[in-house]
Structures are given as C-alpha cells and as structure tokens.
C-alpha atoms as a PDB file:
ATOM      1  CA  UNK A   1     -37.093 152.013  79.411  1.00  0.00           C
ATOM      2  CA  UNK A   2     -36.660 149.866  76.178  1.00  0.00           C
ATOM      3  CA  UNK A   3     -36.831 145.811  76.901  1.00  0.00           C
ATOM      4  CA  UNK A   4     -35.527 144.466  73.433  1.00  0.00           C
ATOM      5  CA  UNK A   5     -35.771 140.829  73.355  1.00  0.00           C
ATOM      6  CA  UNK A   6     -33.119 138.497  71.563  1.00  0.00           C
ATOM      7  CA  UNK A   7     -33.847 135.001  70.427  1.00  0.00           C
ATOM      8  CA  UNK A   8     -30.276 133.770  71.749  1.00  0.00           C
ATOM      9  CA  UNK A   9     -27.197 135.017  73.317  1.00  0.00           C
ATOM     10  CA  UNK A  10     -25.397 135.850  70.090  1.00  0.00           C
ATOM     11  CA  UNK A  11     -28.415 137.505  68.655  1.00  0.00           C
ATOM     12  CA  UNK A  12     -28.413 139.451  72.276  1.00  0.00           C
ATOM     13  CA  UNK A  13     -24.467 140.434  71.243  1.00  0.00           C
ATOM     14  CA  UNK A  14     -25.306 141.563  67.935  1.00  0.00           C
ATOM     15  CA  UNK A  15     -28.083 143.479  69.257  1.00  0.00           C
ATOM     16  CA  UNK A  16     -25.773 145.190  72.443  1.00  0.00           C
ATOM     17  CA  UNK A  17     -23.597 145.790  69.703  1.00  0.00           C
ATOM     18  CA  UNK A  18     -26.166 147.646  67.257  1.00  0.00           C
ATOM     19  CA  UNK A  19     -26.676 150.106  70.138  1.00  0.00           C
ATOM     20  CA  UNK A  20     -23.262 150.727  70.998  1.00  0.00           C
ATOM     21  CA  UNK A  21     -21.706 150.911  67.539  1.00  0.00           C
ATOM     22  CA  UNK A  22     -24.521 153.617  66.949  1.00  0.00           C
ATOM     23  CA  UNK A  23     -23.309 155.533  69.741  1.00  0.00           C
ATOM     24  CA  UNK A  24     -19.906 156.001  68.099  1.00  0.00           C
ATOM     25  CA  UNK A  25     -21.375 156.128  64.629  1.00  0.00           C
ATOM     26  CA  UNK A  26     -23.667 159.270  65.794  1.00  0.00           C
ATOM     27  CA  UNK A  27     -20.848 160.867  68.630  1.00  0.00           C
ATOM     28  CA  UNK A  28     -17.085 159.890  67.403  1.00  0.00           C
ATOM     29  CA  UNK A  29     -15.587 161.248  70.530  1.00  0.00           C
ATOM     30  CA  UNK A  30     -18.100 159.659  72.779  1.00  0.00           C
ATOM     31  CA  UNK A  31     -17.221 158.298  76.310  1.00  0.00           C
ATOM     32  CA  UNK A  32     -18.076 154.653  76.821  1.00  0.00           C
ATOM     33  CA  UNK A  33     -18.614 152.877  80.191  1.00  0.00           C
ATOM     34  CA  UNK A  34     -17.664 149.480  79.650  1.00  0.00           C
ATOM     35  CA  UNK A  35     -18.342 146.317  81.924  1.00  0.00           C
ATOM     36  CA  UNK A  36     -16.103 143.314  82.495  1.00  0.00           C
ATOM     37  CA  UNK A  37     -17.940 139.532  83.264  1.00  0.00           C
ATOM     38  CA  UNK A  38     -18.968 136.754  80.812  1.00  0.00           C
ATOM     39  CA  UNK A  39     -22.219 138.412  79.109  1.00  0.00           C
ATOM     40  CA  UNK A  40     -20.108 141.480  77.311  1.00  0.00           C
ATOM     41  CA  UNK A  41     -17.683 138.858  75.448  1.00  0.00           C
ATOM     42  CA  UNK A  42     -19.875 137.916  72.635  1.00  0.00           C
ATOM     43  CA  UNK A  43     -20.619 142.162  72.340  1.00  0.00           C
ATOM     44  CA  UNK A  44     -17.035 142.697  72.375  1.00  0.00           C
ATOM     45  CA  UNK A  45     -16.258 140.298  69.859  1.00  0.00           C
ATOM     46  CA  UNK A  46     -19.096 141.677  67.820  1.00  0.00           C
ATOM     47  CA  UNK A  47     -17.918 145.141  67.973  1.00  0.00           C
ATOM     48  CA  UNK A  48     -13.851 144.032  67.094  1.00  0.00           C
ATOM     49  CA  UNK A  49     -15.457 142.488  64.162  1.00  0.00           C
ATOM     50  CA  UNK A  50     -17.230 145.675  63.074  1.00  0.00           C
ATOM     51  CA  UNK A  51     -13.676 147.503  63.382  1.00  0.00           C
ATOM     52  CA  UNK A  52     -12.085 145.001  61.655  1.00  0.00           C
ATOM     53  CA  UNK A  53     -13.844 145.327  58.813  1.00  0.00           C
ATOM     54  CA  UNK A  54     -13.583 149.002  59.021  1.00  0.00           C
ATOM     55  CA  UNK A  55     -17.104 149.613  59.646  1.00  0.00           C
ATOM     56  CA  UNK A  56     -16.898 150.788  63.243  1.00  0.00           C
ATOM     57  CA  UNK A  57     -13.695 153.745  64.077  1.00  0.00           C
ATOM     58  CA  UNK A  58     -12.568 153.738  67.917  1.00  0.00           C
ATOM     59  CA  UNK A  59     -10.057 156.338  67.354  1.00  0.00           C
ATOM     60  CA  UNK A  60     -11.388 159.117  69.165  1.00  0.00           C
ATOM     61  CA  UNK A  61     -13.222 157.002  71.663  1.00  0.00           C
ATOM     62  CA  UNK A  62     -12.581 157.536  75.152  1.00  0.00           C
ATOM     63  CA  UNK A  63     -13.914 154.904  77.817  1.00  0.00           C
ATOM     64  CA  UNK A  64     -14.008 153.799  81.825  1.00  0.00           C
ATOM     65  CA  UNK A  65     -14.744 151.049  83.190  1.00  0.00           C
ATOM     66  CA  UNK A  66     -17.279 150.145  86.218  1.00  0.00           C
ATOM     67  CA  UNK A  67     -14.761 148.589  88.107  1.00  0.00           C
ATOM     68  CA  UNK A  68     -11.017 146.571  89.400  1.00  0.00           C
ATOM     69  CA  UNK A  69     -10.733 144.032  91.901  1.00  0.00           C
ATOM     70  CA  UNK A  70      -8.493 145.667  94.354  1.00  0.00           C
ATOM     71  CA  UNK A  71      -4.693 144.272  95.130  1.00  0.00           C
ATOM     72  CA  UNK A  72      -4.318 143.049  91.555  1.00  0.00           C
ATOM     73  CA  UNK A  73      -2.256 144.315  89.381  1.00  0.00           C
ATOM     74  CA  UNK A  74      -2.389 145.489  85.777  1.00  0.00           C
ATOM     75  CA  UNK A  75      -0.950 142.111  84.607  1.00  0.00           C
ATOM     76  CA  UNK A  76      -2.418 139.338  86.763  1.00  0.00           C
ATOM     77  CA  UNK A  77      -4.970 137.967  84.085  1.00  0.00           C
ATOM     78  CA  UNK A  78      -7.805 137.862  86.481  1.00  0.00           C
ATOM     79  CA  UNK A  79      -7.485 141.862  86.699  1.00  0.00           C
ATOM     80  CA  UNK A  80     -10.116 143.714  84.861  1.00  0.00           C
ATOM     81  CA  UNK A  81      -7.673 146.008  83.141  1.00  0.00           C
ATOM     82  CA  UNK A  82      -6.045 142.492  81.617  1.00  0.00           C
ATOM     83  CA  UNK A  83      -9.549 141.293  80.828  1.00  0.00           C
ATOM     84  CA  UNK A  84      -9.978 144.623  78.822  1.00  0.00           C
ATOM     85  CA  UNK A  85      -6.974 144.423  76.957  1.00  0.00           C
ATOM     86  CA  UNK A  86      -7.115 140.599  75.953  1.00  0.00           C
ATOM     87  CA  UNK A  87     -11.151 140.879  74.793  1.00  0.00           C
ATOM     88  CA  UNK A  88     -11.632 144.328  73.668  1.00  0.00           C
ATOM     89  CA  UNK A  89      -8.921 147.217  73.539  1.00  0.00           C
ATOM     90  CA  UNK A  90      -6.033 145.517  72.319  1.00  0.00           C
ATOM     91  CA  UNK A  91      -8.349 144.463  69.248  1.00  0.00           C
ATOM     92  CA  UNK A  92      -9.441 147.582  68.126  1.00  0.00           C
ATOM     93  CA  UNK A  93      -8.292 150.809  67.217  1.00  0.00           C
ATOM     94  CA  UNK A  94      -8.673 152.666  70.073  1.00  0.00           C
ATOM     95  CA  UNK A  95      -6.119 155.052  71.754  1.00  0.00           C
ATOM     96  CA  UNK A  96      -4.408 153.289  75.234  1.00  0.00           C
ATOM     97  CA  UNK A  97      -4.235 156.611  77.036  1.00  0.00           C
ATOM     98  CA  UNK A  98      -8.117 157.043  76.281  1.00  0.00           C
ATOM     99  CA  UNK A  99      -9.114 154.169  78.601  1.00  0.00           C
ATOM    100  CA  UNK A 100      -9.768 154.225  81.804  1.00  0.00           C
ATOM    101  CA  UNK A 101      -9.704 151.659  84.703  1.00  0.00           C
ATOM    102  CA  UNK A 102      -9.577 152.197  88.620  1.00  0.00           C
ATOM    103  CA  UNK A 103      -6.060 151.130  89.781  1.00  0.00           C
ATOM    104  CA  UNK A 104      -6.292 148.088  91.857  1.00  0.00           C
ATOM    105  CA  UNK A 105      -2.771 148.542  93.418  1.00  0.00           C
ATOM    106  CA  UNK A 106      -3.190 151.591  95.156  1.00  0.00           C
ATOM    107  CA  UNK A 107      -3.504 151.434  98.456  1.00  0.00           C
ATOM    108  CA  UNK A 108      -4.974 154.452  99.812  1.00  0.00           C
ATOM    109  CA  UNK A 109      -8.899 153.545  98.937  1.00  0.00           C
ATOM    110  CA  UNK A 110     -10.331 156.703  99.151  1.00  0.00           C
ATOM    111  CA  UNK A 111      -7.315 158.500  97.419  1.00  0.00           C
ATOM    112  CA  UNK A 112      -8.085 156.229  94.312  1.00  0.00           C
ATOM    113  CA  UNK A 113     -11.905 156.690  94.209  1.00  0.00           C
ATOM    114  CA  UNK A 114     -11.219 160.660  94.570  1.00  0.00           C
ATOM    115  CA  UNK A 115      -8.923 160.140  91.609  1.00  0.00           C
ATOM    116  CA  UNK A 116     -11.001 157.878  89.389  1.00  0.00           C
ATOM    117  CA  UNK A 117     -14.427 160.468  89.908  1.00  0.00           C
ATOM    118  CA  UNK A 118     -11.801 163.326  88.522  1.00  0.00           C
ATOM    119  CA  UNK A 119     -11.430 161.449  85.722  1.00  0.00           C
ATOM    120  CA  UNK A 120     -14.384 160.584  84.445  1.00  0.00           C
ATOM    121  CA  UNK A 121     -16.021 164.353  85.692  1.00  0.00           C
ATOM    122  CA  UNK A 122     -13.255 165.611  83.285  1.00  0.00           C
ATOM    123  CA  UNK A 123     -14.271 163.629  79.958  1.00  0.00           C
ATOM    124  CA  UNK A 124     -17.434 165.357  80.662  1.00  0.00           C
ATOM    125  CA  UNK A 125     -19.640 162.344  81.953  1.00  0.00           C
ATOM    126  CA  UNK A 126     -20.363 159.118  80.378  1.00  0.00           C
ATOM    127  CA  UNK A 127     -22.780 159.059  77.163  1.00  0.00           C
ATOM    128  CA  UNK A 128     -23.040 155.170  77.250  1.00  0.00           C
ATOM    129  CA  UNK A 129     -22.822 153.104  80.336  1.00  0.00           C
ATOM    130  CA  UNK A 130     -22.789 149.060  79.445  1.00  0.00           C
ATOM    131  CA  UNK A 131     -23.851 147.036  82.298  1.00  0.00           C
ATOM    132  CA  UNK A 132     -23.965 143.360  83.062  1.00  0.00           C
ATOM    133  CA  UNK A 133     -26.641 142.564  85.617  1.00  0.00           C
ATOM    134  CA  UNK A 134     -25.098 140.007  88.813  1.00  0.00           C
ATOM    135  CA  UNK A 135     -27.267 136.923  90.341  1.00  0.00           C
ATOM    136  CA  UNK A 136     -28.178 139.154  93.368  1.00  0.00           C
ATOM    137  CA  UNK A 137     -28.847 142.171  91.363  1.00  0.00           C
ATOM    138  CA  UNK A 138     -26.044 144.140  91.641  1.00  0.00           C
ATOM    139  CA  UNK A 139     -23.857 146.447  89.033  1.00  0.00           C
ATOM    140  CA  UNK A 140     -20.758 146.826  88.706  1.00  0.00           C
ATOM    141  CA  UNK A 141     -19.345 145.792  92.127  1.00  0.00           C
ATOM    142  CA  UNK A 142     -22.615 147.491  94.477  1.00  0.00           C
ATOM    143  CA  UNK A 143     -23.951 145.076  96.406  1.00  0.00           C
ATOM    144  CA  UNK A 144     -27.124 145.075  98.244  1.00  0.00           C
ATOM    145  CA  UNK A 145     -26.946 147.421 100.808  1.00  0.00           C
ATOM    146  CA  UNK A 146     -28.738 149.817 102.745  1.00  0.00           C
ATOM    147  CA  UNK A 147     -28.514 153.021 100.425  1.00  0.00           C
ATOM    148  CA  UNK A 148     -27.207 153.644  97.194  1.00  0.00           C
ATOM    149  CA  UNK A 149     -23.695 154.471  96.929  1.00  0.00           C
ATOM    150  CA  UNK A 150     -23.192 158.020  95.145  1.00  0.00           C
ATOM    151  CA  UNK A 151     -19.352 158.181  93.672  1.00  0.00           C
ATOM    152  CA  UNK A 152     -16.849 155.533  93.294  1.00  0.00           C
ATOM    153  CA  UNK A 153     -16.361 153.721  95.825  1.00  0.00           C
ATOM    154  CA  UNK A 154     -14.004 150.915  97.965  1.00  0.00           C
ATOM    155  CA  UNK A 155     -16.795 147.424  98.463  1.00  0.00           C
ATOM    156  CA  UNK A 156     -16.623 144.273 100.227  1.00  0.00           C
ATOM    157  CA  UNK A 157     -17.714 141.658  97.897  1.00  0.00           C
ATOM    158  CA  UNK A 158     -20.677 139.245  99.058  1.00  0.00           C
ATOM    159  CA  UNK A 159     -20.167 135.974  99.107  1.00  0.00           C
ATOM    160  CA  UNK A 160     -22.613 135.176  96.624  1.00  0.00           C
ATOM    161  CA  UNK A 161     -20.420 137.445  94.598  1.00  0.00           C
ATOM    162  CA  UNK A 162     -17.233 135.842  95.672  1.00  0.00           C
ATOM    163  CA  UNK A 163     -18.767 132.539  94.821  1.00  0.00           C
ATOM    164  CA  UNK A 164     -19.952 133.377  91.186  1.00  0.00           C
ATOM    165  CA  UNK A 165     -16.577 134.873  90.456  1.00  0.00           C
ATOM    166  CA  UNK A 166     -14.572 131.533  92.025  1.00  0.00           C
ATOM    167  CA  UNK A 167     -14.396 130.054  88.620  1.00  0.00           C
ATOM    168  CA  UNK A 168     -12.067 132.532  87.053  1.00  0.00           C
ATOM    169  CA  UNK A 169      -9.714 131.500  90.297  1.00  0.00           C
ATOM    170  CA  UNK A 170      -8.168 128.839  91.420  1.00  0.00           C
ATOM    171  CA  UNK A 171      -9.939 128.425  94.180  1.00  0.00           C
ATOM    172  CA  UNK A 172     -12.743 130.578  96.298  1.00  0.00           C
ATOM    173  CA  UNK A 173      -9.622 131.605  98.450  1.00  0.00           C
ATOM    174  CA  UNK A 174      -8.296 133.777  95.526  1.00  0.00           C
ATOM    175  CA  UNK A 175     -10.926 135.939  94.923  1.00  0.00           C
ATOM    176  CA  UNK A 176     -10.109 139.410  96.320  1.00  0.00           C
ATOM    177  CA  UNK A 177     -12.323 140.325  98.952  1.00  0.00           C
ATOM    178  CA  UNK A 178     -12.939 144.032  97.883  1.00  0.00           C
ATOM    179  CA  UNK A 179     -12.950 146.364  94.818  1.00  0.00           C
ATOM    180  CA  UNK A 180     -13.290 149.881  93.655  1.00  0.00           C
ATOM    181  CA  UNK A 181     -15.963 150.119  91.856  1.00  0.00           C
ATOM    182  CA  UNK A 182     -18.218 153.146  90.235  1.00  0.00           C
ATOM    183  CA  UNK A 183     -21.287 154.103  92.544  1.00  0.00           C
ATOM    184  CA  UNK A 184     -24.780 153.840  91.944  1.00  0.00           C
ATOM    185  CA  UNK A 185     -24.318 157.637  91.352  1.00  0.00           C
ATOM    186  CA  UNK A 186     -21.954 157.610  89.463  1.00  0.00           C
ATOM    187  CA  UNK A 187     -23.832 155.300  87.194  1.00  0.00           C
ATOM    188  CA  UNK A 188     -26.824 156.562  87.147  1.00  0.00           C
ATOM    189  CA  UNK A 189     -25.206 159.768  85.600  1.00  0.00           C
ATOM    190  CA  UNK A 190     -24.787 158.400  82.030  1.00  0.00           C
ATOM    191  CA  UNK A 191     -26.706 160.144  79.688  1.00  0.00           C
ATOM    192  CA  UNK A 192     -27.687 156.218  78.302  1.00  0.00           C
ATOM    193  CA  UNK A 193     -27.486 152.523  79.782  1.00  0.00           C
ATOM    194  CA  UNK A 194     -27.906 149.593  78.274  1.00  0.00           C
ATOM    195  CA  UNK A 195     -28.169 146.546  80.301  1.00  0.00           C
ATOM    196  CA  UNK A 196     -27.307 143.207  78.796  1.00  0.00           C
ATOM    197  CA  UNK A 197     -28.917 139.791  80.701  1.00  0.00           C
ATOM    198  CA  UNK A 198     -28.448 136.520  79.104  1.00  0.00           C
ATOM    199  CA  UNK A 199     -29.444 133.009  80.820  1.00  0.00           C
ATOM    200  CA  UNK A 200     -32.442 131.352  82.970  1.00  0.00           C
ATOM    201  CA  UNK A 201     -30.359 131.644  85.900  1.00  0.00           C
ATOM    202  CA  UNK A 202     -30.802 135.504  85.852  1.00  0.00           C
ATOM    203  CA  UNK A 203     -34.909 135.127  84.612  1.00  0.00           C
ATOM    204  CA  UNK A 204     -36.016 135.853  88.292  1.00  0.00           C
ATOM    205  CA  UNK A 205     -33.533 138.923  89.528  1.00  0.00           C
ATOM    206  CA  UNK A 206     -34.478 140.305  86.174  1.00  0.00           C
ATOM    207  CA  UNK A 207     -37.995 140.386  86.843  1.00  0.00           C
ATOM    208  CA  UNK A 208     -36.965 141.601  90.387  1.00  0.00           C
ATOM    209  CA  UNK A 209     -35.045 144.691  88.470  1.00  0.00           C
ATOM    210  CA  UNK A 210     -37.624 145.592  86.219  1.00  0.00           C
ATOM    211  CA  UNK A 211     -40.825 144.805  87.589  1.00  0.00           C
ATOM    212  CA  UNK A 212     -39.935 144.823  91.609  1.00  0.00           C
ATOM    213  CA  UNK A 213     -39.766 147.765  94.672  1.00  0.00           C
ATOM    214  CA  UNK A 214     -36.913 149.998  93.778  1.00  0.00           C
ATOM    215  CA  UNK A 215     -34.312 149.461  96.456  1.00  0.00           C
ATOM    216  CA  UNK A 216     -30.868 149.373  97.639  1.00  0.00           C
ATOM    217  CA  UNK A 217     -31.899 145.719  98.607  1.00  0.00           C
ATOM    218  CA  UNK A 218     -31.281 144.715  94.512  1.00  0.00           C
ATOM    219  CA  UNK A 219     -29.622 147.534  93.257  1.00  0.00           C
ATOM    220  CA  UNK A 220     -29.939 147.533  89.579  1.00  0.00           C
ATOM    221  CA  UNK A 221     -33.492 148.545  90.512  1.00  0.00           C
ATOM    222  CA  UNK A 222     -32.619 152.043  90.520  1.00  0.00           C
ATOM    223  CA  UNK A 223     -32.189 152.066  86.658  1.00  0.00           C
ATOM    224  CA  UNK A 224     -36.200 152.260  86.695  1.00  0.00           C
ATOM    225  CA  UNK A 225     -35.446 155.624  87.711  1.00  0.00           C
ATOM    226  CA  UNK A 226     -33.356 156.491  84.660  1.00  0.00           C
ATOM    227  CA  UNK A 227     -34.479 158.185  81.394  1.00  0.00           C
ATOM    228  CA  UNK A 228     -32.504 156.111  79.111  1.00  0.00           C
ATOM    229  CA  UNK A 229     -32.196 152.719  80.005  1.00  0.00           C
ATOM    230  CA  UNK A 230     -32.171 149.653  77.054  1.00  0.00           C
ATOM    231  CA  UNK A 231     -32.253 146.064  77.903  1.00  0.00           C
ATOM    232  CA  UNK A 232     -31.489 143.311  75.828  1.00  0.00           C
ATOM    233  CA  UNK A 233     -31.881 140.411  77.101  1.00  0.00           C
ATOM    234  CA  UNK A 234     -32.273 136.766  75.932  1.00  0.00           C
ATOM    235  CA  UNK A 235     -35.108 134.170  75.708  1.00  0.00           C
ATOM    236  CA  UNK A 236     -33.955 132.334  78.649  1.00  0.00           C
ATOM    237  CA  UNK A 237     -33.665 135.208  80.960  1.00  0.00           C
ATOM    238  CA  UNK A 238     -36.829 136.928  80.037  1.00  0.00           C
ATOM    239  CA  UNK A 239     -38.390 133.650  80.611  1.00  0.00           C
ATOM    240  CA  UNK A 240     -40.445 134.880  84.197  1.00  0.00           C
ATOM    241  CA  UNK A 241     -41.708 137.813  82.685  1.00  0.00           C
END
C-alpha cells in the first residue's frame, strides 16, 4: 500500500488525477471503476481539463461504477448515473455505450446484481477501481456488517449513511433507503485501487482503515489485504496518523 500525502484538497485532485490519467496513458482500453460523492469532483474536473486540452484520450475507455441508489431513475439529478453525466462523462470524450451504471429502476434486485456482475466479468475485470472512503468506513454502498459481501449486491443504507447523504435531498425523508451497489468482492478484484480521503472529519476512520483490525465492522479495512492499493489523502485527514 502507497499513502501519498497532499498538502490540500486540490493538490489531493491533481494527485488522484496523476494516477488515473496514467492508467489510460499506459492501457488505452482500460476499464475504470469510478465513484460518485463529493471527494471525486475536484479529480473529475482535473481529468476533463486534461482532455480538454487534449492531453488525456477517453475514447476507448470503458468504465462502471460502484453503485445507484435504487428507485431513481436515470434522470432524477440525485441519481448517480445523472451525477456521472453532469461531472464527468458528458465532459469528455468518452463513448456512452462504454459506461456502466447499475439500473436503479429495476425492480427485481437480484435480477439486476446478476446482470451488472455479467457486465463487468465481460470487460474482463476492472484495472482501476476509484474509491471514496464514507464517515463509518464503508465503500461504495457496504456498510458495516457481519461479513464481506462478495458480488454486487441489493443494501439497506445506515442511517449514518442516510444522514450524510440528506444534503443532496430535500429532506432526510428523500433519501432512498437501499442501493445496488458492487461487493466487497467485487471490489477487491481490481487489479489497482486508489482511495481518495480529504477532510478532518474522516482523520479518525482513516486511521481505523489503515492502521486498525481488518473487519467487516469498517469495511474499507479489507483493502489492507490488497496488492495494489494508493491513497491520497489530504493534510486534514491524515491529521491522526
């Protein structure tokens, strides 16, 4: 495990950035797994910038992302797939039919995790997994629990979850409940991670990750277990280490 340490958050995007913009530099056709939350934006925005400037070439990129908040639709702008669009895909030059996120409308849960497994078995596995890192340590949507979850998977959110998410709602009472969301498995799979943690408020789950018992108690612990993992992280969160 590399812990690369960034002064600030945008230094922390620029350096997130660095690592994914030389996994398409070094692998053109490489399979992404992209994460959705606040800490990605500045990374995102890095990496449109790149494009932009026709330093970076998406073309023959293929991602899938960790997770979908299920019973929204493609269009409801709290949706994952709509937060992809707005802050990444719809910015750069990559391919529509090339990205992948679970459908949050169908109903039939274990019919859609099935489906969304199938897909990302047949790109041939993920060669970069981004991650975000939640207050009680989960990734993507896995929440503490009892075991690790293997393959995609149907979760009810916690409410710490539910209660960190509440202010891209309304109101608490229009969070969804559940999501589909990629298993610790699943995960775990990637031939690389990179885990991006920005803020004091995430300094002492952090340490937890890193330093603490592996468990399904705080489940990005597992990623000690990996052979690949980078974090960057900023000042502020590394501050308990």
């Amino acid at each position: 495990m590399r812990i690369i340490k960034a002064t600030d958050y945008n230094d922390l995007s620029r350096k997130a950035a660095n690592v994914i913009a030389s996994q398409v530099t070094m692998k053109p056709d490489c399979v992404l797994g992209l994460a959705t939350g606040s800490t990605p934006l500045g990374t995102y925005k890095e990496l449109i910038e790149r494009c932009e400037k026709g330093d970076l070439d998406f073309s023959s990129v293929k991602s899938v992302n960790l997770d979908e908040y299920r019973g929204l639709t493609r269009d409801n702008d709290q949706s994952y797939y709509y937060f992809m669009h707005n802050n990444l895909f719809k910015h750069i030059n990559i391919n529509s039919e090339n990205t992948n996120v679970p459908d949050g409308t169908q109903p039939d849960s274990d019919m859609e995790c099935a489906r969304y497994e199938k897909v990302i078995e047949s790109l041939g596995g993920i060669d970069l997994q981004l991650l975000g890192l939640g207050h009680n340590g989960h990734i993507g949507f896995n929440e503490p629990d009892q075991a690790f979850a293997p393959v995609t998977h149907c979760v009810d959110l916690t409410e710490s979850t539910i209660e960190a998410n509440k202010r891209f709602f309304a109101s608490a009472d229009d969070v969804p409940r559940q999501a589909y969301t990629m298993g610790i498995g699943t995960i775990m799979k990637a031939s690389k991670i990179l885990l991006v943690v920005s803020g004091a408020d995430k300094a002492q789950i952090l340490r937890e990750v890193l330093f603490g018992p592996i468990t399904p108690q705080v489940p990005a612990s597992v990623l000690q277990l990996h052979k690949d993992v980078i974090v960057v992280a900023d000042e502020a969160a590394m501050s308990k280490f």
